[in-house]
Structure formats: structure tokens, C-alpha cells
N, C-alpha and C. Protein backbone atom coordinates (compact mmCIF):
# COMPACT_ATOMS: atom_id res chain seq x y z
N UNK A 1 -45.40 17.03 41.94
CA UNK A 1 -45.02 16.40 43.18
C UNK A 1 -44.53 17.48 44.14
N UNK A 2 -44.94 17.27 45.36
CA UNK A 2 -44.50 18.51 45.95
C UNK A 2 -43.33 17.98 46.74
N UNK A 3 -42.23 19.23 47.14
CA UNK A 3 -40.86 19.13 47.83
C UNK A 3 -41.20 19.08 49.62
N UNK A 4 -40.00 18.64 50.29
CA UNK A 4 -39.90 18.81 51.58
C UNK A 4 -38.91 18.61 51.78
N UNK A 5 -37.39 19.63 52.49
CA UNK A 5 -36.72 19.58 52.97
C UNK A 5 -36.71 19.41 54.56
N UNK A 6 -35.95 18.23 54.64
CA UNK A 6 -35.31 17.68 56.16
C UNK A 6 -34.54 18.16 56.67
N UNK A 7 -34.17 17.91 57.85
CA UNK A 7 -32.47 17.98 58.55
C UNK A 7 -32.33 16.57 59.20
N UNK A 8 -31.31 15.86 58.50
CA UNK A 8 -31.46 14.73 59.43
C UNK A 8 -29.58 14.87 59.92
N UNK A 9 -29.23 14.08 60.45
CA UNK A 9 -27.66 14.13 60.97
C UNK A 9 -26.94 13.39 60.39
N UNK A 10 -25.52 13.71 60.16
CA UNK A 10 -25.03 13.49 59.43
C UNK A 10 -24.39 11.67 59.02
N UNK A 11 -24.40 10.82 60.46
CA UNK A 11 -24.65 9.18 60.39
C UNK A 11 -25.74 8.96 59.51
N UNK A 12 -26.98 9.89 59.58
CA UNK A 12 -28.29 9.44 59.00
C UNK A 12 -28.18 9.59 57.38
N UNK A 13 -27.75 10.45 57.20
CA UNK A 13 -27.54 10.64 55.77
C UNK A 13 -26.47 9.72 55.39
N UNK A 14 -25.37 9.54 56.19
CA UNK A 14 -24.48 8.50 55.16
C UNK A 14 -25.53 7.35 54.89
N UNK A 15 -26.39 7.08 55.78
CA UNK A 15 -27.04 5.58 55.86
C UNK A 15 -27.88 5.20 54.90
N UNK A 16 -28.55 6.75 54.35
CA UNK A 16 -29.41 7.09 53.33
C UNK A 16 -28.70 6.97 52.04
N UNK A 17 -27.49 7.38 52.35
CA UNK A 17 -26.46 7.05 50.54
C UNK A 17 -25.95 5.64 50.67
N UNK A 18 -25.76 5.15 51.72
CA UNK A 18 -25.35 3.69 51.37
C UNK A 18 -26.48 3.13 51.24
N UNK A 19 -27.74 3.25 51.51
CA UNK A 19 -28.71 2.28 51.01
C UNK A 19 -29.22 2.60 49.56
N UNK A 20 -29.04 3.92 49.24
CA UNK A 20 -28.77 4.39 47.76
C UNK A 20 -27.64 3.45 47.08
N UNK A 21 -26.43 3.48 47.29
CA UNK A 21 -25.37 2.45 46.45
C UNK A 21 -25.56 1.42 46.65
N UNK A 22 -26.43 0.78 47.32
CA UNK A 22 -26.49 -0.32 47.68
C UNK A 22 -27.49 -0.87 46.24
N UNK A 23 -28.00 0.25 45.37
CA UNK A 23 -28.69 -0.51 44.19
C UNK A 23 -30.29 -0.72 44.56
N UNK A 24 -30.90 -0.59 45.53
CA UNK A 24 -31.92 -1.13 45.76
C UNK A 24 -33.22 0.46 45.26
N UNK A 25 -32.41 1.59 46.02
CA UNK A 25 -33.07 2.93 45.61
C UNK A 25 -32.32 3.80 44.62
N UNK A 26 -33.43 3.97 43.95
CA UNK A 26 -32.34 5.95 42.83
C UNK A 26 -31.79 6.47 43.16
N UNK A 27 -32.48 6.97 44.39
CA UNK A 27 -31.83 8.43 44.95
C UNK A 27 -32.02 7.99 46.51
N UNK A 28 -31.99 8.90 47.15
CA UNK A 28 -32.21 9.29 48.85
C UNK A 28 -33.98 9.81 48.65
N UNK A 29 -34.36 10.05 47.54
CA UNK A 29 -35.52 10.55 48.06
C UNK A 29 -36.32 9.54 47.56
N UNK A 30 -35.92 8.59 46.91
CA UNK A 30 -36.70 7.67 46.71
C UNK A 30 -36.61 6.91 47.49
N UNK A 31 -35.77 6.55 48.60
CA UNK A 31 -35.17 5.83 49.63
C UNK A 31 -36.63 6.94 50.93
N UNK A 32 -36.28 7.75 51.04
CA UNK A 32 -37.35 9.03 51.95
C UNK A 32 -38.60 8.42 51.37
N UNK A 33 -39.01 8.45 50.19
CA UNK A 33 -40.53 8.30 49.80
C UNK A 33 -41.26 6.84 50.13
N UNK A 34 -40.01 5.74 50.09
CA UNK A 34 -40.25 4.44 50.82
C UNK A 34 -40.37 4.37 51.98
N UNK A 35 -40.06 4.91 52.79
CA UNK A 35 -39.69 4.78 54.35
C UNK A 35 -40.95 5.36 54.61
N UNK A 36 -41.49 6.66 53.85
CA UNK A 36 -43.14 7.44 54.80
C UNK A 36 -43.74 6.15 53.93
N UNK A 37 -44.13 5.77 53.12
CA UNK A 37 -44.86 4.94 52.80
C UNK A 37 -44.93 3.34 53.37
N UNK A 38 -43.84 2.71 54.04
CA UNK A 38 -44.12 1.94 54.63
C UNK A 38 -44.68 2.17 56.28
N UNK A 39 -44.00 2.99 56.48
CA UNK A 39 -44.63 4.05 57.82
C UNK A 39 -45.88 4.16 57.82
N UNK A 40 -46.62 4.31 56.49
CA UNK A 40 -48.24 4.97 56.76
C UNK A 40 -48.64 3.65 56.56
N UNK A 41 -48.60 2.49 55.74
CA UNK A 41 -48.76 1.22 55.48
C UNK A 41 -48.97 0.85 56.82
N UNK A 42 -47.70 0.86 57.68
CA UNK A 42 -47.78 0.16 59.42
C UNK A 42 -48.81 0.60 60.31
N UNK A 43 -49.02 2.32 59.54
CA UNK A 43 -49.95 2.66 60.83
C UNK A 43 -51.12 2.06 60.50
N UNK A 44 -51.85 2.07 59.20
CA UNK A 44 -52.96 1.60 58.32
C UNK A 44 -53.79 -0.26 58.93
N UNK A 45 -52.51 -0.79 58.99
CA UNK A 45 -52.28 -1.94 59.71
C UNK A 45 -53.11 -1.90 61.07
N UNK A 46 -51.74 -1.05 61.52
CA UNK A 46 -52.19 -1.12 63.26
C UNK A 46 -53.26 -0.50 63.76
N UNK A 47 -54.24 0.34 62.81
CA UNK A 47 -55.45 1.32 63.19
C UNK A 47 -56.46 -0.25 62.72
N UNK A 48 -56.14 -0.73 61.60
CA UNK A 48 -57.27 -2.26 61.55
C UNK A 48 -56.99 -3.22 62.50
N UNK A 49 -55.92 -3.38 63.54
CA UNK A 49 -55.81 -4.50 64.51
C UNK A 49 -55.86 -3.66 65.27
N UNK A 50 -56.60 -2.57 66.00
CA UNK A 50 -56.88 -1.94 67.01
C UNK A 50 -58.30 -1.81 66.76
N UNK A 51 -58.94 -1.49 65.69
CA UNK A 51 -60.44 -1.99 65.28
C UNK A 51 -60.60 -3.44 65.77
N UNK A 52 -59.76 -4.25 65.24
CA UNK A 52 -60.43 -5.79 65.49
C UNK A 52 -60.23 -5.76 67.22
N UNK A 53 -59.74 -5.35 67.38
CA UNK A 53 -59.44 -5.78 69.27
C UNK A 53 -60.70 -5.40 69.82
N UNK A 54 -60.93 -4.47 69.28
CA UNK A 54 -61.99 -3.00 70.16
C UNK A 54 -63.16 -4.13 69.99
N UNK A 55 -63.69 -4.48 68.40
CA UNK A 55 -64.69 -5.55 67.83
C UNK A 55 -65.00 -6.15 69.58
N UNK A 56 -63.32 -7.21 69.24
CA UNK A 56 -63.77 -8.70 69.73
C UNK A 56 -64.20 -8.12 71.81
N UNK A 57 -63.13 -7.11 71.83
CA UNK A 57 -63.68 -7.00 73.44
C UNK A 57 -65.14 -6.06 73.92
N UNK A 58 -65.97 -5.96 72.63
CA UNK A 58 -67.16 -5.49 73.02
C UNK A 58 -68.38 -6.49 72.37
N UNK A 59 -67.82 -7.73 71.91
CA UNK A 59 -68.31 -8.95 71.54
C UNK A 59 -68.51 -9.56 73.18
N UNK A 60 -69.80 -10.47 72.85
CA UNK A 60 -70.37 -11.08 74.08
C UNK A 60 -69.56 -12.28 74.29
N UNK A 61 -69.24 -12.87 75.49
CA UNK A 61 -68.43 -13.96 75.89
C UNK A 61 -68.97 -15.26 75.59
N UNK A 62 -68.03 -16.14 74.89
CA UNK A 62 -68.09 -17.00 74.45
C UNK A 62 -68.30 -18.81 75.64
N UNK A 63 -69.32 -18.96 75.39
CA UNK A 63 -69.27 -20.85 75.62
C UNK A 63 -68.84 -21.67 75.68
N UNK A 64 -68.44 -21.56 74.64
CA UNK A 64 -67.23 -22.52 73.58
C UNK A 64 -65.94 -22.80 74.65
N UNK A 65 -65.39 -24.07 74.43
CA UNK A 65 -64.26 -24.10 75.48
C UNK A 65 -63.34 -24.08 73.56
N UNK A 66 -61.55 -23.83 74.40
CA UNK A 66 -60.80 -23.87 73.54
C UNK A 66 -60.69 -25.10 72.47
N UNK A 67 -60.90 -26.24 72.85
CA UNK A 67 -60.58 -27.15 71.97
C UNK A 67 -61.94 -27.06 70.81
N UNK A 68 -63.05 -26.55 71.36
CA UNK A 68 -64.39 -26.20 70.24
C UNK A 68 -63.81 -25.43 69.29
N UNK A 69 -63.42 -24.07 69.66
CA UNK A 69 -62.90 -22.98 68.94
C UNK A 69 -61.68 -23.74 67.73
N UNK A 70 -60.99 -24.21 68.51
CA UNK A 70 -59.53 -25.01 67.25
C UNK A 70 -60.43 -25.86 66.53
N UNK A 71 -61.16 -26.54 66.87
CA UNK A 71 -62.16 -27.64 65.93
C UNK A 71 -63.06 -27.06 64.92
N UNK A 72 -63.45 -25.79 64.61
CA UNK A 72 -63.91 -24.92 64.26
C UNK A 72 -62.89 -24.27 63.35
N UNK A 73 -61.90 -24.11 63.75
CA UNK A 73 -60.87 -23.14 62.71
C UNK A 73 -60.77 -24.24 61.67
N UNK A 74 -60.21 -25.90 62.47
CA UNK A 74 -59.74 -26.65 62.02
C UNK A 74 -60.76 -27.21 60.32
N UNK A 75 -62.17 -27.32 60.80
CA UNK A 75 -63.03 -27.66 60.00
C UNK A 75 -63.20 -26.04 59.24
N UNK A 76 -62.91 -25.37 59.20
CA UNK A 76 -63.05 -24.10 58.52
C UNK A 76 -61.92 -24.09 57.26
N UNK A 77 -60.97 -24.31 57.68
CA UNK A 77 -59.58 -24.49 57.28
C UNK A 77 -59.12 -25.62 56.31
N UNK A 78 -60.41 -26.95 56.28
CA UNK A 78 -59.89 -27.98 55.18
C UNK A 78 -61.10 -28.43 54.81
N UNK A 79 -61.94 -27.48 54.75
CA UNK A 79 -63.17 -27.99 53.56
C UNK A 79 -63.76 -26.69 53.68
């Protein structure tokens, strides 16, 4: 596993040991190794709902009035 030393300030680090005693993490760096990993998780996310946007606004315009579209989810949705 490879190392990386931080500097974070010194509020930041108490915050990092109380969420350590708090029982939930081992250490601080297991507390550090959660935090980039939900971080890259969010970006992972937000790079697939910036794909779907890009999709739907180079998709051709739709016919359909709104209540078609809900009638459609709706019949999609219970059979």
C-alpha cells in the first residue's frame, strides 16, 4: 500500500480523531481512505449524470406531451 503525508490544520485533525473515537473508523487513515473513496465514488456518479444530460440534449425533440410521458413511466412501472 503506498503512503501519503498531508498537512491538514489543526481543527481538521481534531475532527479526524473524534470521528476516529467515535468507533465508526480504526484510525485517521482509515477515516482519510474513506473520504478519497467516497470523493471518487461522487465524481464517478457525476461524470454518468453529465453523460446522461449530454445523451438526452443531443436526443431529437419529443411529441409526446407530459401527461403521455407519466403514462408511459406509469405503465412501465406496474407491469
Amino acid at each position: 500500500m503506498a503512503q501519503m503525508n498531508i498537512s491538514i490544520t489543526d481543527q481538521l485533525k481534531s475532527w479526524a480523531e473524534s470521528r476516529v473515537a467515535e468507533g465508526r473508523y480504526s484510525s485517521t487513515s482509515d477515516y482519510m481512505r474513506d473520504l478519497v473513496r467516497r470523493d471518487q465514488e461522487e465524481a464517478e456518479r457525476l461524470q454518468l449524470l453529465r453523460a446522461e444530460i449530454e445523451k438526452g440534449l443531443a436526443s431529437p425533440v419529443s411529441d409526446l406531451t407530459l401527461d403521455d410521458v407519466f403514462e408511459r413511466v406509469r405503465a412501465r412501472h406496474q407491469g
